[in-house]
N, C-alpha and C. Protein backbone atom coordinates (compact mmCIF):
# COMPACT_ATOMS: atom_id res chain seq x y z
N UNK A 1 9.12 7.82 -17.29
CA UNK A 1 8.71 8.17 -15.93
C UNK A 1 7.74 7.11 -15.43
N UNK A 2 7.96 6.71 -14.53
CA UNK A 2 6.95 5.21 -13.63
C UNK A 2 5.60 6.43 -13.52
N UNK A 3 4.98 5.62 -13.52
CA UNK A 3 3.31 5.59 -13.22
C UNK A 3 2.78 4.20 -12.23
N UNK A 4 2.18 5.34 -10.81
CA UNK A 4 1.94 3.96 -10.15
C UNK A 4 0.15 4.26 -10.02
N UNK A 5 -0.01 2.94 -10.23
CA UNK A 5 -2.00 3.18 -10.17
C UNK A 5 -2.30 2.12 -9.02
N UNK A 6 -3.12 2.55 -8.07
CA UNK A 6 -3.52 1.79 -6.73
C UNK A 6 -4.61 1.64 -7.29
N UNK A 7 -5.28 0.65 -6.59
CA UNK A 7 -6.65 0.26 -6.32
C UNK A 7 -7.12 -0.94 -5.45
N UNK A 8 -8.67 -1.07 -5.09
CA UNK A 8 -9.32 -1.91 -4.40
C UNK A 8 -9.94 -1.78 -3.64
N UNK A 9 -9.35 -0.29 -3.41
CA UNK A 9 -10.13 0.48 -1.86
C UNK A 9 -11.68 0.04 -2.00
N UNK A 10 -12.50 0.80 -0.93
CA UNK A 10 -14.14 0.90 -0.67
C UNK A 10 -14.58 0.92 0.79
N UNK A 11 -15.58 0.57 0.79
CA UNK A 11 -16.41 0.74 2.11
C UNK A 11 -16.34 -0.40 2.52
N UNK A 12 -16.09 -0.63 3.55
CA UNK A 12 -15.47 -1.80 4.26
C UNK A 12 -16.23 -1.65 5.99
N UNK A 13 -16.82 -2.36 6.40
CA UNK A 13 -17.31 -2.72 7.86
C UNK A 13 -16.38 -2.94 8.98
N UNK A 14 -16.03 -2.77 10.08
CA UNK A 14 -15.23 -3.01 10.73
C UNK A 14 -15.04 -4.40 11.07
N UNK A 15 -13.62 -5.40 10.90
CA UNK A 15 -13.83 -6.73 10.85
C UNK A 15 -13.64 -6.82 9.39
N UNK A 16 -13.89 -6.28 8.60
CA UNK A 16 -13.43 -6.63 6.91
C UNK A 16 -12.49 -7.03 6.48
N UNK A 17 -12.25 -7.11 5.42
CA UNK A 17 -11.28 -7.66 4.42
C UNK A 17 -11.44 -6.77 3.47
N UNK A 18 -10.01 -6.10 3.35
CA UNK A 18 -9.50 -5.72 1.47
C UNK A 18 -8.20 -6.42 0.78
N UNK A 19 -8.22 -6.34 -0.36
CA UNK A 19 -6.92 -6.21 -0.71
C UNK A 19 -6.35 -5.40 -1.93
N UNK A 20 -5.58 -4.41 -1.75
CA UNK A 20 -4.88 -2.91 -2.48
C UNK A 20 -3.79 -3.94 -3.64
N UNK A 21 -3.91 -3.57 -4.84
CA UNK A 21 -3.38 -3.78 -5.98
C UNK A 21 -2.29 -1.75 -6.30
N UNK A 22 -1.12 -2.13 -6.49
CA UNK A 22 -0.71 -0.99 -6.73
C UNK A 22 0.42 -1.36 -8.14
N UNK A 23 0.06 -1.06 -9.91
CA UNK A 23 0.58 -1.35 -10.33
C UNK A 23 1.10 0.06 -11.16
N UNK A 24 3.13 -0.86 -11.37
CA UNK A 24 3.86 0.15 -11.87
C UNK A 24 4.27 0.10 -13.44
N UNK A 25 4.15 1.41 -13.99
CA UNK A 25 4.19 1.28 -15.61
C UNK A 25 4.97 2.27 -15.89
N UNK A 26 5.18 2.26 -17.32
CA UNK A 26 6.32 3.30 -17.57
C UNK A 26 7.52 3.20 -17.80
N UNK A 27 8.00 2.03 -18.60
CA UNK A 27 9.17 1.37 -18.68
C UNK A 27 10.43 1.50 -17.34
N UNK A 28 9.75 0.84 -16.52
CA UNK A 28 10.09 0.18 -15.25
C UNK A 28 9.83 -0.63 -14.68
N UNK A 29 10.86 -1.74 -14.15
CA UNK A 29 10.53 -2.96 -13.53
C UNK A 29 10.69 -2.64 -11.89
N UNK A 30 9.89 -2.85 -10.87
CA UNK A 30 10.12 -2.82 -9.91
C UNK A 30 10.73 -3.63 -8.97
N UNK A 31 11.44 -4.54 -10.04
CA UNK A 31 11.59 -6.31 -8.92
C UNK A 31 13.02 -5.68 -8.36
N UNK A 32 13.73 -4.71 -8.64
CA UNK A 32 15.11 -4.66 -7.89
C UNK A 32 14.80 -3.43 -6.52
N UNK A 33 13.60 -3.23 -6.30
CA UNK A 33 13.28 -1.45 -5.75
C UNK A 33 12.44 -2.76 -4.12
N UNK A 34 12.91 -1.66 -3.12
CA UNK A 34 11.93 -2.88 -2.00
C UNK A 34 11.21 -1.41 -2.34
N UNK A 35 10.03 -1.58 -1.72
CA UNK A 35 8.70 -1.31 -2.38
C UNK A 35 7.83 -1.03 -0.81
N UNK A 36 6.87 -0.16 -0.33
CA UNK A 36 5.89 0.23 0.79
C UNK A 36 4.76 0.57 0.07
N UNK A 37 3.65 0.63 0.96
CA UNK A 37 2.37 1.15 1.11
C UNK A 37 2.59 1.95 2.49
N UNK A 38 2.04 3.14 2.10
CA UNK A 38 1.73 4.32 2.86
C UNK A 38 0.17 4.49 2.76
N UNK A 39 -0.35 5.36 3.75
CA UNK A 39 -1.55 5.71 4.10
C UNK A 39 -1.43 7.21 4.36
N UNK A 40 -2.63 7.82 3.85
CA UNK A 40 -3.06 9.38 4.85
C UNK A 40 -4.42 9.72 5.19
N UNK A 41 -4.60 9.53 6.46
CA UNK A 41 -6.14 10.19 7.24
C UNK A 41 -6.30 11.56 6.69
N UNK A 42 -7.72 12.13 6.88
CA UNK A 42 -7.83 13.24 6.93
C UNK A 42 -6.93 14.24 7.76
N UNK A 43 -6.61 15.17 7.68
CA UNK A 43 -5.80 16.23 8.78
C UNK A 43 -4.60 15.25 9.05
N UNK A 44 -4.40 14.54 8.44
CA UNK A 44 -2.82 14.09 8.93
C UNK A 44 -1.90 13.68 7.85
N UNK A 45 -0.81 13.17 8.66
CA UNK A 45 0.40 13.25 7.63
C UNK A 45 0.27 12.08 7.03
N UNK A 46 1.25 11.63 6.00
CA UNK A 46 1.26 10.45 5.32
C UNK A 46 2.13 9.81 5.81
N UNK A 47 1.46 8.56 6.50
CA UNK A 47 2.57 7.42 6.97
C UNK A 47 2.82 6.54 6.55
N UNK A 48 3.98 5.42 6.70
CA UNK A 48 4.15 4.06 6.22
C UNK A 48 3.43 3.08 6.90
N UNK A 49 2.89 2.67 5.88
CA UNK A 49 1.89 1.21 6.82
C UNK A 49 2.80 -0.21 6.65
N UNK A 50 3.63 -0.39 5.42
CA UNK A 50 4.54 -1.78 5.19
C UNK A 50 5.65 -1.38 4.40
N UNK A 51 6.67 -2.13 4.32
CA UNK A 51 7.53 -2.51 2.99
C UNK A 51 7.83 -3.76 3.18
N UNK A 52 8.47 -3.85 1.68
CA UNK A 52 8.93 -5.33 1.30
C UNK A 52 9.94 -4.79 0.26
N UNK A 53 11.29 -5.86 0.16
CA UNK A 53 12.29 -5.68 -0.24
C UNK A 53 12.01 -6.47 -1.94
N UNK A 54 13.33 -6.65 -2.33
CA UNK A 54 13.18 -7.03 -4.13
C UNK A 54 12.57 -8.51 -3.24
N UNK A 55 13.53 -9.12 -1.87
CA UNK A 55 13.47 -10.46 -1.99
C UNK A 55 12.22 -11.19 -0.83
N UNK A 56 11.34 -10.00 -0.49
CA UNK A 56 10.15 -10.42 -0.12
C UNK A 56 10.64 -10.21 1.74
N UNK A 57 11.34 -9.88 2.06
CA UNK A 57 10.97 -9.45 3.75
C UNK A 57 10.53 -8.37 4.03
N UNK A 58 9.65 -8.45 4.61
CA UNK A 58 8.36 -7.64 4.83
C UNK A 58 8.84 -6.57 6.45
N UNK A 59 8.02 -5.50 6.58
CA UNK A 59 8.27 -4.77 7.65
C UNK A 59 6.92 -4.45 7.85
N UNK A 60 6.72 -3.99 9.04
CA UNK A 60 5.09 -3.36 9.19
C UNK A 60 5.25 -2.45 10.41
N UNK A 61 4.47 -1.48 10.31
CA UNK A 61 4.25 -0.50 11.26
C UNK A 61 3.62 -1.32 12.70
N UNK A 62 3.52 -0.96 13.73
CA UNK A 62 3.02 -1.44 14.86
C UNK A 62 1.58 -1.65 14.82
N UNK A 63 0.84 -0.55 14.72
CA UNK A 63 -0.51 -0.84 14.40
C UNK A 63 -1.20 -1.57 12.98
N UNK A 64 -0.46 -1.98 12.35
CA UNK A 64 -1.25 -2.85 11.36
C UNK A 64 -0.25 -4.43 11.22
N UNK A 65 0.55 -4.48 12.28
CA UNK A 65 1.24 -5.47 12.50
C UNK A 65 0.25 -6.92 12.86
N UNK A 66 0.21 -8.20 12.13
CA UNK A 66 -0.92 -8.80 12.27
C UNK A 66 -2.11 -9.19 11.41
N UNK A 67 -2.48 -7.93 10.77
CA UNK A 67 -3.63 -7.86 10.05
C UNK A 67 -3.17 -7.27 8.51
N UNK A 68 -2.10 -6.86 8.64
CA UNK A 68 -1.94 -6.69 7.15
C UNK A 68 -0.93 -7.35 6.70
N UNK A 69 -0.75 -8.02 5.33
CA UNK A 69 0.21 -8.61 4.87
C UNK A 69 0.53 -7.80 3.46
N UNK A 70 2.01 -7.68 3.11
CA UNK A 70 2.36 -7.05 2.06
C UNK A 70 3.10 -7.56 1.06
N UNK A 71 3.14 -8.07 -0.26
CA UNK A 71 3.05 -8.98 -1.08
C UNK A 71 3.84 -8.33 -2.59
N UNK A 72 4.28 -9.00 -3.12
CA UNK A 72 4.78 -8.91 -4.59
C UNK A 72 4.62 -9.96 -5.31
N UNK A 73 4.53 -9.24 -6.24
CA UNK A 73 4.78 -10.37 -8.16
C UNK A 73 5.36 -9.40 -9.15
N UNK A 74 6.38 -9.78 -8.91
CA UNK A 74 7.77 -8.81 -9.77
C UNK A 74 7.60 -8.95 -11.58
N UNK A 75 6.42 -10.28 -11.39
CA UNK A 75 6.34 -10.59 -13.06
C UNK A 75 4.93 -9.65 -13.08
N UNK A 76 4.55 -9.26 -12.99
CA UNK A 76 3.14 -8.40 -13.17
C UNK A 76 3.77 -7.04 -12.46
N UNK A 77 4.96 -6.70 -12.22
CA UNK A 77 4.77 -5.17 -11.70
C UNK A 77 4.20 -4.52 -10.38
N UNK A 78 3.86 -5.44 -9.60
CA UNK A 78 2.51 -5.28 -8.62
C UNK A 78 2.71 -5.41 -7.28
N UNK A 79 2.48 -4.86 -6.84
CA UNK A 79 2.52 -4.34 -5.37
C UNK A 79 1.40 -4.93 -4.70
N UNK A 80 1.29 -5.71 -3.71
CA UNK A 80 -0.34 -6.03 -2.93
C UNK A 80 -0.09 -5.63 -1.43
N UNK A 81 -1.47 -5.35 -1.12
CA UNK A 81 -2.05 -5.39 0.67
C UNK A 81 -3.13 -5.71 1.11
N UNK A 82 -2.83 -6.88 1.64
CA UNK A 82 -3.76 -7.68 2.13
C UNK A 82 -4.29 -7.19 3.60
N UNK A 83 -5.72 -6.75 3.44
CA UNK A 83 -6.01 -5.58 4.85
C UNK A 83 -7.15 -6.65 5.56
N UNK A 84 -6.92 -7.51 6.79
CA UNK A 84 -7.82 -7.75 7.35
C UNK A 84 -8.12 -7.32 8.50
N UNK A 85 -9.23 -7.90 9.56
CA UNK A 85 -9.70 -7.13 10.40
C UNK A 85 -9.30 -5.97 10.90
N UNK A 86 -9.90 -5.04 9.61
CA UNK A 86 -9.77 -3.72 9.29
C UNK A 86 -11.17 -3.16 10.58
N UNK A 87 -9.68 -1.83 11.16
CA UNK A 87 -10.35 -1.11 11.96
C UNK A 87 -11.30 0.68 11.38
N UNK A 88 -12.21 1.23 12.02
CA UNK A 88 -12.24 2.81 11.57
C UNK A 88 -11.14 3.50 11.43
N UNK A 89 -10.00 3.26 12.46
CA UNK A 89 -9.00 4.05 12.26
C UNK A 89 -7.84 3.58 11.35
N UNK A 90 -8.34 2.38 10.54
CA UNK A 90 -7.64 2.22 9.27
C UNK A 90 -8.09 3.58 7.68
N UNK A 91 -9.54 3.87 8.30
CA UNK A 91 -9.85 4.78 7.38
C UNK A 91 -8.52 6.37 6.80
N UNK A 92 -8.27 5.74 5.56
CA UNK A 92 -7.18 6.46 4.78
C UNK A 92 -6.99 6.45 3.26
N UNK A 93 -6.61 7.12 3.11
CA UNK A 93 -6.34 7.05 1.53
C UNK A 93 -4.93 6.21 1.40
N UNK A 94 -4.70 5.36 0.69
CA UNK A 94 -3.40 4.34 0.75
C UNK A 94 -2.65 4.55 -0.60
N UNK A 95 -1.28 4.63 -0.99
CA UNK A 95 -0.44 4.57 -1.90
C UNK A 95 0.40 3.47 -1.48
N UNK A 96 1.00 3.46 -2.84
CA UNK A 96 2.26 2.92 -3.01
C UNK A 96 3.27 3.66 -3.50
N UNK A 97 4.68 3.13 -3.31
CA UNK A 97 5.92 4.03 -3.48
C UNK A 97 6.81 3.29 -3.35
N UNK A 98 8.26 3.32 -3.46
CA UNK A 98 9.68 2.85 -3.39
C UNK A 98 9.37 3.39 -1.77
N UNK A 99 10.63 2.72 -0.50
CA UNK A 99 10.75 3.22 0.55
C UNK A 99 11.30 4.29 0.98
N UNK A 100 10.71 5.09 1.98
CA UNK A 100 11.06 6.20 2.60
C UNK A 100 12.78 6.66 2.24
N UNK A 101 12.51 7.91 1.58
CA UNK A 101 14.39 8.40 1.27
C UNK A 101 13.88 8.46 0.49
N UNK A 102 13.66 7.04 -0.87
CA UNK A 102 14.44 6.12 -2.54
C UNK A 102 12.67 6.83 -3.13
N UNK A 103 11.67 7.37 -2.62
CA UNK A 103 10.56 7.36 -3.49
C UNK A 103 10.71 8.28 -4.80
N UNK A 104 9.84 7.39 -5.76
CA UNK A 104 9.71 8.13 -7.29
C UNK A 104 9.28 9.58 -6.63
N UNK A 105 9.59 10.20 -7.96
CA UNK A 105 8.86 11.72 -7.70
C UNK A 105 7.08 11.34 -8.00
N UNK A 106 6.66 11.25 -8.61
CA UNK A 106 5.32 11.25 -9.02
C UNK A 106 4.81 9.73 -8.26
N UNK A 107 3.59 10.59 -7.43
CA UNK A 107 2.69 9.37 -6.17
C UNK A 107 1.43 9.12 -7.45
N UNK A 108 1.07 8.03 -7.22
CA UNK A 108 -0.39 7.67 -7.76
C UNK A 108 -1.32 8.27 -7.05
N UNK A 109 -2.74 8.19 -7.86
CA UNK A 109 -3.68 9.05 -6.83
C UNK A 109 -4.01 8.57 -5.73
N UNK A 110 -3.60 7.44 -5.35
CA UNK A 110 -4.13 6.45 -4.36
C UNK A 110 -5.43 5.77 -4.51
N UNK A 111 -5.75 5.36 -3.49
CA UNK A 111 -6.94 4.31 -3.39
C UNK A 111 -7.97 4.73 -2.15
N UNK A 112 -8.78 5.20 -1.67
CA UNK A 112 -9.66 5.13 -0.97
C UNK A 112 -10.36 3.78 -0.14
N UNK A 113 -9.78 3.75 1.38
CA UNK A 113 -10.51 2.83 2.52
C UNK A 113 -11.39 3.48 3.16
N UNK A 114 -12.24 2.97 3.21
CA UNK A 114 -13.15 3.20 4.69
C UNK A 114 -13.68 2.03 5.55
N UNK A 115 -13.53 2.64 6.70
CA UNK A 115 -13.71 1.42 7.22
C UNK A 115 -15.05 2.22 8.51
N UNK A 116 -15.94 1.44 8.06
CA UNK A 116 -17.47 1.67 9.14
C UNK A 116 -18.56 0.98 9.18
N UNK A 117 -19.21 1.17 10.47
CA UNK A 117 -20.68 0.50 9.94
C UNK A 117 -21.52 1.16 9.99
């Protein structure tokens, strides 16, 4: 069974920089799976913030179109998101997953953003 572990999150100023590490274990390779980062605010649903395919074309939601870039290394397992001029209303808890439909059953705990001053 895959095991996915996020991290990188924190407290972040508005105007910041992060970048989310989401790695998959569990005798599974992810290089054939296109691959997203999702987000969930408080009181709301869980949305897609990116994907990227086995061969690296990228998609992005409208509002983080710009400022986030979404990344692989199929030899390390690893999922990246590169979060810059990060807004408050980036504040979310962020996962990773296979894309909308294809996701594993079991989510990682995610990663914790905040974004304030």
């Amino acid at each position: 069974q895959v095991q996915l572990v996020e991290s990188g999150g924190g407290l972040v100023q508005p105007g910041g920089s992060l970048r989310l590490s989401c790695v998959a274990s569990g005798s599974i390779f992810i290089s054939g799976y296109s691959m997203a980062w999702y987000r969930q605010a408080p009181g709301k649903r869980r949305e897609l913030v990116a994907t990227i395919t086995g061969r690296g074309t990228t998609n992005y939601d409208d509002s983080v179109k710009g400022r986030f870039t979404i990344s692989r290394d199929n030899a390390k397992n690893t999922v990246y998101l590169q979060m810059n001029s990060l807004k408050p209303e980036d504040t979310a808890v962020y996962y990773c997953n296979r894309v909308p439909g294809l996701e594993f059953q079991s989510w990682g705990q995610g990663t914790q953003v905040t974004v304030s001053s």
